[in-house]
Protein backbone atom coordinates (compact mmCIF):
# COMPACT_ATOMS: atom_id res chain seq x y z
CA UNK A 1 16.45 0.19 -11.37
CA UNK A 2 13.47 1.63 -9.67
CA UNK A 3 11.03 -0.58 -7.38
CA UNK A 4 7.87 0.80 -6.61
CA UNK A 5 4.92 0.20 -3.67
CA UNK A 6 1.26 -0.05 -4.77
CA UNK A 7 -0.92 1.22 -2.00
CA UNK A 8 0.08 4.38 -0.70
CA UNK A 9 2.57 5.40 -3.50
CA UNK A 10 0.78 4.54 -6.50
CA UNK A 11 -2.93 4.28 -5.36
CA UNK A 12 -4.51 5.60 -2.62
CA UNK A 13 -7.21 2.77 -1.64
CA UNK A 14 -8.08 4.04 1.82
CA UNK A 15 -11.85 4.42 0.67
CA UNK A 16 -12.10 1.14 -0.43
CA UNK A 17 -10.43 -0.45 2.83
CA UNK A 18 -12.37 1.72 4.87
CA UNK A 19 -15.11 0.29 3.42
CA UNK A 20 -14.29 -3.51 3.33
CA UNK A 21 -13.45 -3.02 7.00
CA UNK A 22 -16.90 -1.77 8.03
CA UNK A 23 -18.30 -4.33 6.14
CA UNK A 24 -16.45 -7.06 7.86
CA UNK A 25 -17.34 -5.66 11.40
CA UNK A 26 -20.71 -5.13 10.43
CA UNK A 27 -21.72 -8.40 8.00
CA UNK A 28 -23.19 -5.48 5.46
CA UNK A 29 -22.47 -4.67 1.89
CA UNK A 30 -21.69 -1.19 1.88
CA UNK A 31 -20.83 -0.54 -1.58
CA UNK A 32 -20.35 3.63 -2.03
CA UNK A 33 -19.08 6.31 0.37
CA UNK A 34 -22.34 8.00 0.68
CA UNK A 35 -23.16 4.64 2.45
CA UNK A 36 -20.99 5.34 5.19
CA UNK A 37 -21.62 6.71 8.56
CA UNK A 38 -21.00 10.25 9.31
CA UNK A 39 -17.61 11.45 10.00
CA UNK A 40 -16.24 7.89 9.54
CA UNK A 41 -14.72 7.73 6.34
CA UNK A 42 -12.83 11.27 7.80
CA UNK A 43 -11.69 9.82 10.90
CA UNK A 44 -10.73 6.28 9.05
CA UNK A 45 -8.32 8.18 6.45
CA UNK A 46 -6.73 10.29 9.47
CA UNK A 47 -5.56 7.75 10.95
CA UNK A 48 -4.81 4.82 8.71
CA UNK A 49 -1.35 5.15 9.15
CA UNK A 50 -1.56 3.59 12.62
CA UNK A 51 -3.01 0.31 10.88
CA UNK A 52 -0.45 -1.80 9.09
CA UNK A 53 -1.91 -4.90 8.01
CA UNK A 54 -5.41 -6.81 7.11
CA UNK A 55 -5.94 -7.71 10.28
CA UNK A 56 -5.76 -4.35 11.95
CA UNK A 57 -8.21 -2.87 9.68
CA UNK A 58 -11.26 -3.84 11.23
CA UNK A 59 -10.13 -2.83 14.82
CA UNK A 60 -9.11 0.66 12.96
CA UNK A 61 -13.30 0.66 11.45
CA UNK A 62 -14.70 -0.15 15.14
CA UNK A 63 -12.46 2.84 16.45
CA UNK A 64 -13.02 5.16 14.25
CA UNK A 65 -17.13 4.53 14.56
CA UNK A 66 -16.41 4.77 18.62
CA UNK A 67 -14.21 7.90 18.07
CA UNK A 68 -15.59 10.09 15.55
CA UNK A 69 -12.74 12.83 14.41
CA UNK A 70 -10.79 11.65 17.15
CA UNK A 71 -6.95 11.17 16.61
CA UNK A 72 -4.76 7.78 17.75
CA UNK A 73 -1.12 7.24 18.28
CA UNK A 74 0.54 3.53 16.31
CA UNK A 75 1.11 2.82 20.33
CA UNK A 76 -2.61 3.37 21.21
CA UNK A 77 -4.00 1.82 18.48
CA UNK A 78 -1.93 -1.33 18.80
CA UNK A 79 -3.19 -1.73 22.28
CA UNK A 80 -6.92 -1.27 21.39
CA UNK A 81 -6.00 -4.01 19.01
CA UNK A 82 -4.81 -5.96 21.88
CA UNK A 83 -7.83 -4.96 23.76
CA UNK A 84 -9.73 -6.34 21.48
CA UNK A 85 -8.65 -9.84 21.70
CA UNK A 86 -9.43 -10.97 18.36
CA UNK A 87 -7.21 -13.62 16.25
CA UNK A 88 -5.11 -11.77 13.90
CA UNK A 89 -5.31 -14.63 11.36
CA UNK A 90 -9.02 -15.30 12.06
CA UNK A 91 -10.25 -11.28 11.80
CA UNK A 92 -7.78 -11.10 8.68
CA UNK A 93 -9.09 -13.93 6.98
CA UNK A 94 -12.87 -12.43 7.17
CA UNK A 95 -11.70 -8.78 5.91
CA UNK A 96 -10.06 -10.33 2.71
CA UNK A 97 -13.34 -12.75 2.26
CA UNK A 98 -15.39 -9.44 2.88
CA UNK A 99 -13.09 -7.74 0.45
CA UNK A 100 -14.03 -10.75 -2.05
CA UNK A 101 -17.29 -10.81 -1.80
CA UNK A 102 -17.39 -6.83 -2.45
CA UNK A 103 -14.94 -7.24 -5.38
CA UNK A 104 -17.33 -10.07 -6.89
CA UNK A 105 -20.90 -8.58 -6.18
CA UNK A 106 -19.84 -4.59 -7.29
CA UNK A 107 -16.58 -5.26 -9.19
CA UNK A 108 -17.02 -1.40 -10.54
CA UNK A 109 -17.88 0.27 -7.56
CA UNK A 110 -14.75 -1.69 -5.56
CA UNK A 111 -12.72 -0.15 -8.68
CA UNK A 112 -13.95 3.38 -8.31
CA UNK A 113 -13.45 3.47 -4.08
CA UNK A 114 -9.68 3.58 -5.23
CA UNK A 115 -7.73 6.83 -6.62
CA UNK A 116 -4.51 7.37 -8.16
CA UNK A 117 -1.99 9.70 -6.81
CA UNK A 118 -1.24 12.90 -9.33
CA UNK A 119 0.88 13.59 -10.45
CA UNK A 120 2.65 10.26 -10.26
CA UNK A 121 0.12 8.88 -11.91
CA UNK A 122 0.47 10.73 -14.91
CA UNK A 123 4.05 9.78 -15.51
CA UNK A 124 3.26 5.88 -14.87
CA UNK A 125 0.91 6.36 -17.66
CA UNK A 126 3.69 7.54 -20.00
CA UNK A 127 5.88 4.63 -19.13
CA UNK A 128 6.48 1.37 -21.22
CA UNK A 129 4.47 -1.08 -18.92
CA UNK A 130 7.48 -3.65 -18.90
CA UNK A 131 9.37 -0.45 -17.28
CA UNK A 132 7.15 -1.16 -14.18
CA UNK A 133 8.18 -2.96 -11.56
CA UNK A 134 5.48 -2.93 -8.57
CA UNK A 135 6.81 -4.41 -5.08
CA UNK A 136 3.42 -5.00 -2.70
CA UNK A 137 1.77 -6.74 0.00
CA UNK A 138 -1.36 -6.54 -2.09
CA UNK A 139 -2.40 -9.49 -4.37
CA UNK A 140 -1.81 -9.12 -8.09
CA UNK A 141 -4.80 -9.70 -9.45
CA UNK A 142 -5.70 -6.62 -7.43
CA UNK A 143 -3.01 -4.79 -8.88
CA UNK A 144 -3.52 -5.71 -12.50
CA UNK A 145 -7.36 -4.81 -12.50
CA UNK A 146 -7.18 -1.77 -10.88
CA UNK A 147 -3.99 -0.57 -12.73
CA UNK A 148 -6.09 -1.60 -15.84
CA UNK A 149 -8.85 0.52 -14.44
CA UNK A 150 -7.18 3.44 -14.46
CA UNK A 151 -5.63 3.23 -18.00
CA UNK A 152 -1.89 1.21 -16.77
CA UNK A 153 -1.92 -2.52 -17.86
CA UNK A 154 1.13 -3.73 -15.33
CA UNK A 155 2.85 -6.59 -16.70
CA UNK A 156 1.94 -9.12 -14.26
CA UNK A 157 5.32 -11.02 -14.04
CA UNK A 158 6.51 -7.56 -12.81
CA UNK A 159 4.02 -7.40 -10.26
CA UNK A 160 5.86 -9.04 -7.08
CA UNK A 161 2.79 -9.35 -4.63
CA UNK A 162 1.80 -10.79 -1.39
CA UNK A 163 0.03 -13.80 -3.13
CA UNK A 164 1.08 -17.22 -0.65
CA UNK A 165 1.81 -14.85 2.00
CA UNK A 166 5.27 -14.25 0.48
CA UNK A 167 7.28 -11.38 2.07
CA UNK A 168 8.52 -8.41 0.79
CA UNK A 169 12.16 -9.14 1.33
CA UNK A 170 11.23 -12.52 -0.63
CA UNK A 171 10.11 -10.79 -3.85
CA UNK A 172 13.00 -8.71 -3.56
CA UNK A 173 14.97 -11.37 -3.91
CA UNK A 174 13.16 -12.22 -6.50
CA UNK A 175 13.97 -9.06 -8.09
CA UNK A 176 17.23 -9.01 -7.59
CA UNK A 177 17.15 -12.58 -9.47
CA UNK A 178 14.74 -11.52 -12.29
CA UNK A 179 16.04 -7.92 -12.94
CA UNK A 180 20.05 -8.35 -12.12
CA UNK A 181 21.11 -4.73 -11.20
CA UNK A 182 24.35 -2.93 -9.71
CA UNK A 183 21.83 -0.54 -8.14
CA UNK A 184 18.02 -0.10 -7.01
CA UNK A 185 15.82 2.42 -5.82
CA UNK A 186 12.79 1.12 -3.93
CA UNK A 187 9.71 3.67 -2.97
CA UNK A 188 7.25 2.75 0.07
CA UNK A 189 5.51 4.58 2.04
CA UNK A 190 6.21 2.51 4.77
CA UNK A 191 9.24 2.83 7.49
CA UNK A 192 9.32 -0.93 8.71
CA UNK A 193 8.94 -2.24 4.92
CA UNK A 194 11.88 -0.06 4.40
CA UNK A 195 13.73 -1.39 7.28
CA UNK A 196 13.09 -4.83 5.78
CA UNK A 197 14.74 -4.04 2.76
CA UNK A 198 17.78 -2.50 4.03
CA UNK A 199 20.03 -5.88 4.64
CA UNK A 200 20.03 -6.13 0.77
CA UNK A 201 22.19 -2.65 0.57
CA UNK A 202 25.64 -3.70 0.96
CA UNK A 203 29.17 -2.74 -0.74
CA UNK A 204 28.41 -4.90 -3.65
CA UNK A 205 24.90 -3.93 -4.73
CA UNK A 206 23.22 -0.72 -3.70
CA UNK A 207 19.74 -0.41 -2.84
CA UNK A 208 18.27 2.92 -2.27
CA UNK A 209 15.47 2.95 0.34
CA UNK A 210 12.94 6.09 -0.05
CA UNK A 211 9.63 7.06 2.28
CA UNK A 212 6.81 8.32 0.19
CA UNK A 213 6.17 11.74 1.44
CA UNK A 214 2.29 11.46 0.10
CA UNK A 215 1.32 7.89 1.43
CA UNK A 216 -0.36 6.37 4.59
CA UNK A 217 2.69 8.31 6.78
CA UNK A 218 2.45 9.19 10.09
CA UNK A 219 3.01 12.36 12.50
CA UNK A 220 7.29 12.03 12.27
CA UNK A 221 7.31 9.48 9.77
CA UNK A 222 9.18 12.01 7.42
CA UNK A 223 12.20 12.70 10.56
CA UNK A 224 12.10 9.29 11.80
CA UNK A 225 13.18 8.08 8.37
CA UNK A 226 15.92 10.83 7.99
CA UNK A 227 17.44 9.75 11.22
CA UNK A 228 17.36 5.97 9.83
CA UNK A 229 18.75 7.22 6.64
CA UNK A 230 16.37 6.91 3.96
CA UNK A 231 15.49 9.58 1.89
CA UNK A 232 12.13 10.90 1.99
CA UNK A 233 10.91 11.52 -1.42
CA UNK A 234 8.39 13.91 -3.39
CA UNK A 235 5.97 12.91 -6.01
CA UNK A 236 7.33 15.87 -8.14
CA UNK A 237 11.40 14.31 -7.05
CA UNK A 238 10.25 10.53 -7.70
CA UNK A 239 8.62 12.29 -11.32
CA UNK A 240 12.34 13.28 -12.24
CA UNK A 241 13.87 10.17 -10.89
CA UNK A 242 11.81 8.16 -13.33
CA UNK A 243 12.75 10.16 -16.30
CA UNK A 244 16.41 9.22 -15.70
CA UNK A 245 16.46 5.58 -13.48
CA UNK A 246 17.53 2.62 -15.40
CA UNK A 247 14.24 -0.06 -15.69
CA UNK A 248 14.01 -3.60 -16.28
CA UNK A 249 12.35 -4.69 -19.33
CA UNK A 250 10.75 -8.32 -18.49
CA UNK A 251 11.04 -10.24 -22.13
């Protein structure tokens, strides 16, 4: 059964975070990337690997309009963050209110700041929706309307989000509850999230972990996960994998 991340293997939303960010350090409503200032959406997408959750996408805005085409390590930029001396739940909570506010003033414009990945995106079309199993951080709403937008209606009880603050390795659970399976593949483009999913491979159940080659990865993202022993993944291998994984069809 095949498991899939939103942001970063299905949709590339950098745009639209690198915009919500700004907004939130700034208190404006910056609504299209013409909008922005110069070289920041550049410098923003460079490095948004180094920037893992909400919270640490506002520090990643204010560096980027300090360091204009400048390059930072995960170490640096988690110091800067430290640096910076904000609450993590207090600067979190005002990027996803920002984000809210966006999403309910320019609904379309929010929608078109995010892009599909081809030519994934093309075979998700093709697929029964109740084939689709999404596994994300992001909220589902989120997920649902912006699938929508770009012509894939996701069933939503096979969206397992980040709604109550519930963790990954929850909604896996979940999954493995839901959609009963002797084996799974799961797809993120993120090392740690793939760490956090490894205790459920064991002798009994297999879970194969892969790193999206094409999302938010890092400078040795690709080798560290070899060494860890996941298996980094195409779009063009993950294409063929679909035509012949088993999926869950939700009733």
């Amino acid at each position: 059964m095949l498991i899939l991340d939103f942001d970063g293997v299905l949709i590339d939303s950098v745009d639209e975070v690198a915009v919500s960010a700004i907004n939130t350090i700034q208190g404006r409503l910056i609504t299209r990337r013409e909008e922005l200032p110069e070289n920041y959406l550049e410098t923003f997408r460079s490095n948004r690997f180094a920037a893992r959750r909400g919270a640490d996408m506002p520090h990643l805005a204010k560096w980027c309009l300090e360091n204009p085409l400048a390059q930072i390590s995960r170490q640096s930029f988690a110091a800067f963050v430290d640096r910076n001396g904000d609450s993590s739940k207090q600067i979190e909570q005002e990027f996803f209110q920002t984000r809210n506010h966006f999403v309910e003033t320019a609904r379309e414009a929010w929608l078109a700041l995010n892009a599909p990945y081809y030519p994934l995106w093309n075979s998700i079309q093709k697929k029964d929706p109740r084939e689709l199993v999404v596994l994300t951080n992001k909220n589902r709403q989120a997920v649902l309307d912006i699938g929508a937008y770009f012509g894939v209606r996701f069933q939503a009880g096979n969206v397992f989000s980040g709604d109550g603050a519930t963790s990954k390795e929850e909604n896996f659970d979940a999954i493995q509850n839901q959609f009963p399976s002797e084996r799974y593949t799961f797809v993120d483009d993120s090392i740690e999230n793939l760490h956090r999913i490894s205790p459920f491979n064991t002798a009994s159940k297999k879970v194969e972990l892969c790193l999206a080659s094409w999302g938010y990865v890092g400078p040795g993202d690709s080798k560290e996960a070899e060494q860890d022993g996941f298996q980094v993944i195409s779009q063009e291998s993950l294409v063929l994998l679909m035509s012949k994984c088993h999926s869950a069809v939700s009733p």
